[in-house]
Protein backbone atom coordinates (compact mmCIF):
# COMPACT_ATOMS: atom_id res chain seq x y z
CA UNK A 1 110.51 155.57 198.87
CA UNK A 2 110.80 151.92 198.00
CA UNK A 3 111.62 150.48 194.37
CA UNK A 4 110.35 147.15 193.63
CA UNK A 5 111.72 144.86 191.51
CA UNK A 6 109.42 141.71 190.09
CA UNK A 7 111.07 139.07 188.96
CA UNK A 8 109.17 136.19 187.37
CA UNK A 9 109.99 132.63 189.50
CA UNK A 10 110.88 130.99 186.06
CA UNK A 11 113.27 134.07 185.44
CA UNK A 12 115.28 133.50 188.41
CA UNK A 13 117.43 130.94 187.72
CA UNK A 14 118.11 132.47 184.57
CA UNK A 15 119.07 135.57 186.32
CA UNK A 16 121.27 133.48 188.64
CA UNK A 17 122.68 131.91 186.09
CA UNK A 18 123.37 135.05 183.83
CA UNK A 19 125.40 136.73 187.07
CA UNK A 20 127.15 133.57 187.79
CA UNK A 21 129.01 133.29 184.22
CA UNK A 22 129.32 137.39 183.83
CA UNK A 23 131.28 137.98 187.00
CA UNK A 24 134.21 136.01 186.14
CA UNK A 25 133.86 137.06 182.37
CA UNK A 26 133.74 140.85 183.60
CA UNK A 27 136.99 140.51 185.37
CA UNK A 28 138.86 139.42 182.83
CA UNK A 29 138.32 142.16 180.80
CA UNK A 30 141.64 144.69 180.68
CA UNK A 31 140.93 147.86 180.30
CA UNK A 32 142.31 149.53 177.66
CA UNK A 33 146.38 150.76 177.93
CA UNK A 34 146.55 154.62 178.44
CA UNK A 35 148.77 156.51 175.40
CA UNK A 36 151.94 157.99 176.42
CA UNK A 37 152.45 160.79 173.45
CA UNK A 38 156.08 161.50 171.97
CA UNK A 39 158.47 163.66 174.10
CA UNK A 40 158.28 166.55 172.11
CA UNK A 41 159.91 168.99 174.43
CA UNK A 42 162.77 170.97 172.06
CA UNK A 43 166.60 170.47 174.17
CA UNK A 44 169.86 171.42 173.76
CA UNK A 45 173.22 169.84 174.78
CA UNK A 46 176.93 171.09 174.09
CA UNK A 47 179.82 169.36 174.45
CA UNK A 48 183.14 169.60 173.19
CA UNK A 49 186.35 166.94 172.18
CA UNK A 50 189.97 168.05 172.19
CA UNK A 51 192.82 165.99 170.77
CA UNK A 52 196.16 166.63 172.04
CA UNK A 53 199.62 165.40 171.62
CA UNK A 54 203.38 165.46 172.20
CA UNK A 55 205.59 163.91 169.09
CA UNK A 56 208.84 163.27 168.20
CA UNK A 57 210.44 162.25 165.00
CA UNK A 58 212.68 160.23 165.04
CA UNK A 59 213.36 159.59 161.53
CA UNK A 60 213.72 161.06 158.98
CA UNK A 61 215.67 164.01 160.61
CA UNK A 62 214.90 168.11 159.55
CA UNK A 63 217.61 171.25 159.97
CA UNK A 64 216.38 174.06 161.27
CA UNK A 65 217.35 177.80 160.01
CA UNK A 66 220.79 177.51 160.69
CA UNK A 67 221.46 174.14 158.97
CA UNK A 68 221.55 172.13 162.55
CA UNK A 69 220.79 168.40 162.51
CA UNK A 70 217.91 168.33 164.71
CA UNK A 71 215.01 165.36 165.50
CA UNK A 72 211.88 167.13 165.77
CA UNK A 73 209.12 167.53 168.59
CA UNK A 74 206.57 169.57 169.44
CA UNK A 75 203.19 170.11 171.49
CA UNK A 76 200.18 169.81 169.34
CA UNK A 77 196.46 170.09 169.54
CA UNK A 78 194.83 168.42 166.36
CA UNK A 79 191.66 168.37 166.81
CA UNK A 80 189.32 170.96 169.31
CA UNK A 81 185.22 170.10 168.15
CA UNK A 82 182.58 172.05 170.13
CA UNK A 83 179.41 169.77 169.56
CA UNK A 84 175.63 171.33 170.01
CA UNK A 85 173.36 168.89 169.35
CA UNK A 86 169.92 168.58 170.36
CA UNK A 87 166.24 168.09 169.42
CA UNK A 88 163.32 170.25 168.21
CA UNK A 89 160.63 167.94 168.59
CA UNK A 90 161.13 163.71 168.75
CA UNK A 91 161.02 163.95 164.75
CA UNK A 92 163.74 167.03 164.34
CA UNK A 93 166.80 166.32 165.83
CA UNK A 94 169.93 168.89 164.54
CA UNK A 95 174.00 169.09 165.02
CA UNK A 96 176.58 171.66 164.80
CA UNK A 97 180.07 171.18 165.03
CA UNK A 98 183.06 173.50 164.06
CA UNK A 99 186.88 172.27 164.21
CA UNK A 100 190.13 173.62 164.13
CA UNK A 101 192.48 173.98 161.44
CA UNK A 102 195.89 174.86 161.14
CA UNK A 103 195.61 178.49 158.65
CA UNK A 104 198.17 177.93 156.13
CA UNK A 105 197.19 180.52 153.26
CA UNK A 106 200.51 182.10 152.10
CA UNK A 107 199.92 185.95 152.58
CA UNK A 108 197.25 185.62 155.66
CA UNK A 109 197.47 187.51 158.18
CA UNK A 110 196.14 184.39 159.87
CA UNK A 111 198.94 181.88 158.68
CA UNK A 112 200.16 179.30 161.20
CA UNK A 113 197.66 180.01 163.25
CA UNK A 114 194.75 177.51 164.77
CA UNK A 115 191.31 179.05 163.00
CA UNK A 116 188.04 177.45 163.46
CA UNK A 117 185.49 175.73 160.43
CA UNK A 118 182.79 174.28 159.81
CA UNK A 119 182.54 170.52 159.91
CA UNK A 120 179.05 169.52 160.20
CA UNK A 121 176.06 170.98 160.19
CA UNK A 122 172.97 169.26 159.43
CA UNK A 123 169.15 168.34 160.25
CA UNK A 124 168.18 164.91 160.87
CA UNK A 125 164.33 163.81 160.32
CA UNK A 126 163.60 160.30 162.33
CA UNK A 127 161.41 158.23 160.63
CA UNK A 128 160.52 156.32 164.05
CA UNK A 129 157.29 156.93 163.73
CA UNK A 130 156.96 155.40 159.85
CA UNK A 131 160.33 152.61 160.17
CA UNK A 132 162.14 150.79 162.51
CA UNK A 133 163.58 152.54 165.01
CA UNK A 134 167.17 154.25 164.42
CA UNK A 135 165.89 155.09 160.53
CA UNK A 136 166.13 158.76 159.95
CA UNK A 137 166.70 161.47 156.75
CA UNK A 138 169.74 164.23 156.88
CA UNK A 139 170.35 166.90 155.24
CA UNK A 140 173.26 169.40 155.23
CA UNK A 141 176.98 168.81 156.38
CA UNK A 142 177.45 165.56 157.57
CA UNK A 143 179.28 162.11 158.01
CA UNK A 144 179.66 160.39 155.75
CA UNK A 145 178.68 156.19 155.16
CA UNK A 146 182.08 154.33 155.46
CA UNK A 147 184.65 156.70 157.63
CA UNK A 148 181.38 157.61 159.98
CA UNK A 149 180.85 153.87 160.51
CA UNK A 150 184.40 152.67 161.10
CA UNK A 151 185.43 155.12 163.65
CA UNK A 152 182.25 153.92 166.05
CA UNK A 153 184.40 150.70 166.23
CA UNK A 154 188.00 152.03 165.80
CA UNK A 155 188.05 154.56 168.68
CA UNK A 156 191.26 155.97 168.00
CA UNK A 157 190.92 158.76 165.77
CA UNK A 158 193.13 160.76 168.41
CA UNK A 159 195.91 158.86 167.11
CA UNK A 160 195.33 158.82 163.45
CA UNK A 161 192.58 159.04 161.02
CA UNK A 162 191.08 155.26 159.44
CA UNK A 163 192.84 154.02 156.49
CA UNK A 164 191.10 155.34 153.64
CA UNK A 165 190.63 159.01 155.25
CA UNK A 166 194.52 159.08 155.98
CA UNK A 167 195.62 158.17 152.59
CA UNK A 168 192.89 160.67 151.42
CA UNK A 169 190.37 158.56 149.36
CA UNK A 170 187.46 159.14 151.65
CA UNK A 171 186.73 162.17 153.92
CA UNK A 172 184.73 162.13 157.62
CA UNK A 173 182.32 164.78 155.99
CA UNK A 174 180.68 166.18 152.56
CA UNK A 175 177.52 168.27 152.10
CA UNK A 176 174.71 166.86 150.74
CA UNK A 177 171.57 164.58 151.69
CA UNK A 178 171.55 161.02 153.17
CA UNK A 179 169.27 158.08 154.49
CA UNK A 180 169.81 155.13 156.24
CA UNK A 181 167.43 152.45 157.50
CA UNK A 182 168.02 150.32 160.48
CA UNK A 183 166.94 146.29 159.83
CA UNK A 184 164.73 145.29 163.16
CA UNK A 185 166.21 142.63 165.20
CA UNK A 186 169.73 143.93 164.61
CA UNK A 187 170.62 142.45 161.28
CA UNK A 188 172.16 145.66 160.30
CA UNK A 189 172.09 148.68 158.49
CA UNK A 190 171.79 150.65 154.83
CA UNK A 191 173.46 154.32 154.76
CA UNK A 192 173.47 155.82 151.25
CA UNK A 193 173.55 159.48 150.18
CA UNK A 194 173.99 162.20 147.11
CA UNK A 195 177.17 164.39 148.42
CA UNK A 196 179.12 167.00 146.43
CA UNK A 197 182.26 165.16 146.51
CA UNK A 198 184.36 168.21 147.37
CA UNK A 199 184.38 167.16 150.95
CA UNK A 200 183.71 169.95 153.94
CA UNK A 201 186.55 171.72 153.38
CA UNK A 202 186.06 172.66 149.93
CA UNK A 203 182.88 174.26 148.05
CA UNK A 204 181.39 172.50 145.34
CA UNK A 205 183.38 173.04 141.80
CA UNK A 206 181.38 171.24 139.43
CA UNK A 207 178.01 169.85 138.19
CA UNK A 208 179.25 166.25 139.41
CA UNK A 209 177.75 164.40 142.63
CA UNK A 210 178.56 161.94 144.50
CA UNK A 211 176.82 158.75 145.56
CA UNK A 212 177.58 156.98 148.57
CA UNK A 213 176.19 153.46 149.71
CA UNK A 214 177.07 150.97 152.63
CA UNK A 215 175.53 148.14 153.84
CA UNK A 216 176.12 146.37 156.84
CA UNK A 217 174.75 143.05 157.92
CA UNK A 218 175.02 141.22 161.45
CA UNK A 219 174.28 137.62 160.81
CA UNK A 220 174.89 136.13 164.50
CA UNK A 221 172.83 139.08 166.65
CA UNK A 222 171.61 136.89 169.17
CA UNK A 223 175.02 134.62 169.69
CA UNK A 224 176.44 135.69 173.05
CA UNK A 225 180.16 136.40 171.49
CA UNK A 226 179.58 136.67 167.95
CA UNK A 227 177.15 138.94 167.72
CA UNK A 228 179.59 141.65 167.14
CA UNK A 229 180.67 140.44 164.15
CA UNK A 230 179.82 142.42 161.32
CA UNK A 231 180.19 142.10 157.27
CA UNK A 232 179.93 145.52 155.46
CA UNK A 233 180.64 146.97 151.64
CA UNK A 234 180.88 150.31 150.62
CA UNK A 235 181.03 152.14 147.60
CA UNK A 236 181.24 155.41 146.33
CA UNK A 237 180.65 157.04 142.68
CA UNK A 238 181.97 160.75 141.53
CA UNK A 239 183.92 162.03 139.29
CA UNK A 240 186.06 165.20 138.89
CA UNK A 241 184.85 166.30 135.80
CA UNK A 242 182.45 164.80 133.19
CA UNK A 243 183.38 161.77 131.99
CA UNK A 244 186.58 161.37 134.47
CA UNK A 245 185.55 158.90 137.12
CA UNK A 246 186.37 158.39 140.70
CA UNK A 247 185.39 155.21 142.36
CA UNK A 248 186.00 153.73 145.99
CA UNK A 249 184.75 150.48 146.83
CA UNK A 250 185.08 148.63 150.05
CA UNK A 251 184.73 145.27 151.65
CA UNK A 252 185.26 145.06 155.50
CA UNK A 253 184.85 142.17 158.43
CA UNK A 254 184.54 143.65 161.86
CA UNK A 255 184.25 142.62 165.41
CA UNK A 256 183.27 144.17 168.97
CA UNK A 257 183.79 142.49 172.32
CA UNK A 258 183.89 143.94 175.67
CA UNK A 259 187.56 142.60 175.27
CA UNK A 260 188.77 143.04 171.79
CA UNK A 261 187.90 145.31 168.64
CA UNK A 262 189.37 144.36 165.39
CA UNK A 263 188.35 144.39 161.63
CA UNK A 264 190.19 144.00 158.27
CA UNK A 265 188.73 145.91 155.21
CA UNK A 266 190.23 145.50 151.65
CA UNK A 267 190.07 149.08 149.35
CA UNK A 268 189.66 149.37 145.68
CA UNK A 269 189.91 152.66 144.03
CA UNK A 270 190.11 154.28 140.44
CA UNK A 271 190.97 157.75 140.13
CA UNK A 272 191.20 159.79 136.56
CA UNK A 273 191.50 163.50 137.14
CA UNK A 274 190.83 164.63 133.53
CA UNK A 275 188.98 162.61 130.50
CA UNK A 276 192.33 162.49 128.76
CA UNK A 277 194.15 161.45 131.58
CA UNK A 278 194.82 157.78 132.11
CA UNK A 279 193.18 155.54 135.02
CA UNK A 280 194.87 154.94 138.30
CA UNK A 281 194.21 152.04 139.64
CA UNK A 282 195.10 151.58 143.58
CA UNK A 283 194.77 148.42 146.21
CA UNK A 284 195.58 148.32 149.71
CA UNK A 285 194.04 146.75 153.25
CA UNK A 286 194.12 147.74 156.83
CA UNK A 287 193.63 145.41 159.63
CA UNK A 288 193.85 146.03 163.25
CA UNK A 289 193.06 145.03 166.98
CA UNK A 290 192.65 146.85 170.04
CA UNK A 291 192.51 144.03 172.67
CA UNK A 292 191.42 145.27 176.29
CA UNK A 293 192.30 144.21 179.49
CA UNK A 294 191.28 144.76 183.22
CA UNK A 295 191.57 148.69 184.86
CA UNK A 296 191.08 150.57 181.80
CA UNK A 297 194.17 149.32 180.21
CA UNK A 298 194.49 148.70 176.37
CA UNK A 299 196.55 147.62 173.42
CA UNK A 300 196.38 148.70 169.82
CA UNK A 301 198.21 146.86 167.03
CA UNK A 302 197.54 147.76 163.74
CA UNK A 303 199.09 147.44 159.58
CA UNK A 304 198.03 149.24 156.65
CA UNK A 305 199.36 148.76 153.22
CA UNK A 306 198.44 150.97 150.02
CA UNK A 307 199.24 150.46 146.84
CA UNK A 308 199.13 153.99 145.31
CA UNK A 309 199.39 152.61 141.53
CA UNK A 310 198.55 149.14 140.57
CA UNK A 311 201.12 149.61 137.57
CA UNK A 312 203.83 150.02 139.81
CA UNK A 313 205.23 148.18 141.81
CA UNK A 314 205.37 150.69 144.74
CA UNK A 315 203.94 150.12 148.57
CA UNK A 316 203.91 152.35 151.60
CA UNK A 317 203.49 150.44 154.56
CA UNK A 318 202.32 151.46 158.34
CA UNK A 319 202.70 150.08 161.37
CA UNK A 320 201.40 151.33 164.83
CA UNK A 321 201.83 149.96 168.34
CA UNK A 322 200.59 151.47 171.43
CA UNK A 323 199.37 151.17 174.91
CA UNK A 324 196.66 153.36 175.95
CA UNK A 325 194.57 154.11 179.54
CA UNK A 326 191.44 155.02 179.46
CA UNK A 327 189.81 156.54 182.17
CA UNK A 328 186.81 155.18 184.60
CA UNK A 329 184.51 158.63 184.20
CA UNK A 330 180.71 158.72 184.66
CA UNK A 331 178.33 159.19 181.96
CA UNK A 332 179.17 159.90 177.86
CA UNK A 333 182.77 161.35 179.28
CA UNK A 334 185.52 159.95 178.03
CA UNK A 335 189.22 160.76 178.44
CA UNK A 336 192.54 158.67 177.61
CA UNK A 337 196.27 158.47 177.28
CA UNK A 338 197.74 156.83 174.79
CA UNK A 339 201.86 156.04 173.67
CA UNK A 340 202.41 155.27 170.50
CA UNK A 341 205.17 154.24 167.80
CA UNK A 342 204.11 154.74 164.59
CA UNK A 343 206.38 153.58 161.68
CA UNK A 344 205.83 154.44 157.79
CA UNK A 345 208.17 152.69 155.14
CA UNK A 346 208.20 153.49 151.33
CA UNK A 347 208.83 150.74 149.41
CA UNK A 348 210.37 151.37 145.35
CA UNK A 349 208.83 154.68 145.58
CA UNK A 350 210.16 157.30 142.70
CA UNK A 351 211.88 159.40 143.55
CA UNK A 352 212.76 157.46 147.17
CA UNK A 353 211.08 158.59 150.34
CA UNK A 354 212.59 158.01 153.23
CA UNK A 355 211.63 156.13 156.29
CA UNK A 356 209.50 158.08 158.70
CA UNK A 357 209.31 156.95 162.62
CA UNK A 358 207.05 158.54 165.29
CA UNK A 359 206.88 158.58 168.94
CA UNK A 360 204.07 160.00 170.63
CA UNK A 361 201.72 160.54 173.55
CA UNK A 362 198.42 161.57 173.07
CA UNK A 363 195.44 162.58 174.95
CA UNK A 364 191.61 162.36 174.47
CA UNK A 365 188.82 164.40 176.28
CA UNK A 366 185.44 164.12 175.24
CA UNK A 367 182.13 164.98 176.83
């Protein structure tokens, strides 16, 4: 069977005309993008890091049991983490990491041995979906702002802690909940959180909590060198008891290169351990470098200074030099040597401390 179609002779052209201007028209038309949902599948990943070392003292000497002059050494592993990390759903994401500890409790059964603790252990909520991406909420044992920050650029916590978690101002982690907001573009970052101040290693022995707030900002993100230049403050509000205050603030300049790390950051700190105990007031920097060069070969040079009590007119100075190799691995694993000379002079302490001189080599394995 046929199907007919009149068309009226002054219609035609029309109808000509109409197809001639919708063909193109119709082609341009994109259809519409398809929607690729969230990866919402729930993983899993462990890894592990082990710090390990051989060091010698060279100054100041010790005597062993029978009164002998001796310089001492020994084989040491500081750090072992296991790290399980993994995600829930592209919102949940969760770690859990114990360390190791050297059990000194006088009367345990346990003493001078290597136990294991808890050092974080948290749930982190990304707010992808809501901010810019890298925002995100945690809650539970964590890092915290400054010494978490820091260590992403000084990436030699194998040979020593930062500054102000050595001298023991600041710890790597505290319970407690925290938020931080990434700026688009890579201008920076805001990381501020309520902690209990004890740190992980202690429970919480008070009604006091700690605030926590840094802010980083990247003014040259773009600029081919200088982009990984960085200005950042920090500070942190407790206090040991009601009405006794402890305060940390910090200002910091920072730099990453494929060739060369190096910051300077300047600490102020106020410490009073009881309301009718008088203020301490202490001051001191650290600045450092790690230049690189070809192979996997690398320098660190770094000074710290502290002024323990503003009043006085005591200073402990550090010095450390090294060379370090780090291996060419595949993937997130990471292992390196490193020699060291580490050298720690206390200047008009009471009563006098004596000089103290390292040598060391340590190793790094983390995957």
């Amino acid at each position: 069977m046929r199907i007919r179609v009149l068309v009226p002779r002054g219609s035609l052209a029309v109808a000509v005309a109409l197809t001639l201007f919708a063909s193109p028209a119709a082609a341009q038309v994109t259809p519409a993008a398809g929607y690729v949902p969230p990866d919402d599948t729930p993983s899993i990943r462990v890894g592990a890091t082990i710090f390990a070392d051989y060091t010698v003292q060279q100054k100041p000497k010790i005597f062993d049991v029978d009164n002998n002059e001796v310089t001492s050494n020994a084989f040491n592993v500081t750090r072992a983490y296991i790290n399980v990390t993994g995600n829930l759903s592209h919102i949940i994401a969760f770690r859990v990491t114990p360390d190791i500890v050297r059990e000194s409790t006088t009367g345990s059964a346990l003493n001078g041995s290597l136990t294991f603790r808890l050092k974080y252990a948290y749930a982190q909520f990304n707010l992808d979906d809501w901010m810019t991406r890298g925002s995100w909420v945690r809650l539970g044992m964590q890092q915290t702002p400054w010494v978490d920050f820091m260590e992403s650029i000084w990436r030699y916590r194998f040979q020593g802690t930062i500054f102000e978690d050595r001298e023991g101002f600041l710890s790597s982690s505290d319970v407690g909940v925290s938020f931080r907001y990434n700026f688009s573009g890579n201008y920076g970052d805001i990381h501020s959180g309520f902690y209990n101040g004890e740190t992980y290693s202690r429970s919480e022995s008070n009604d006091q909590k700690a605030f926590m707030i840094r802010g980083t900002f990247r003014p040259l993100h773009v600029h081919e060198i200088f982009r990984g230049l960085r200005f950042t403050g920090f500070y942190d509000h407790d206090a040991y008891v009601k009405n006794a205050e402890r305060e940390r603030a910090i200002a910091a300049v920072t730099f990453e290169h494929p060739h060369l790390n190096a910051a300077f950051d300047y600490l102020w700190s106020t410490d009073q351990p009881r309301a009718a105990a008088a203020e301490v007031d202490a001051r001191g920097f650290s600045v450092w470098a790690t230049p690189r060069f070809s192979d996997g070969w690398e320098a660190i040079i770094r000074l710290d200074q502290l002024e323990p009590n503003t009043d006085l007119d005591a200073r402990k100075t550090r010095v450390i030099g090294g060379v370090s190799y780090w291996f060419q691995l595949q993937g997130s694993v990471t292992t390196a040597l490193l020699f060291d000379v580490e050298n720690v002079e206390y200047d008009d302490y009471a009563p006098a401390r004596p000089t103290e001189r390292r040598f060391a080599l340590h190793m790094l394995v983390n995957f």
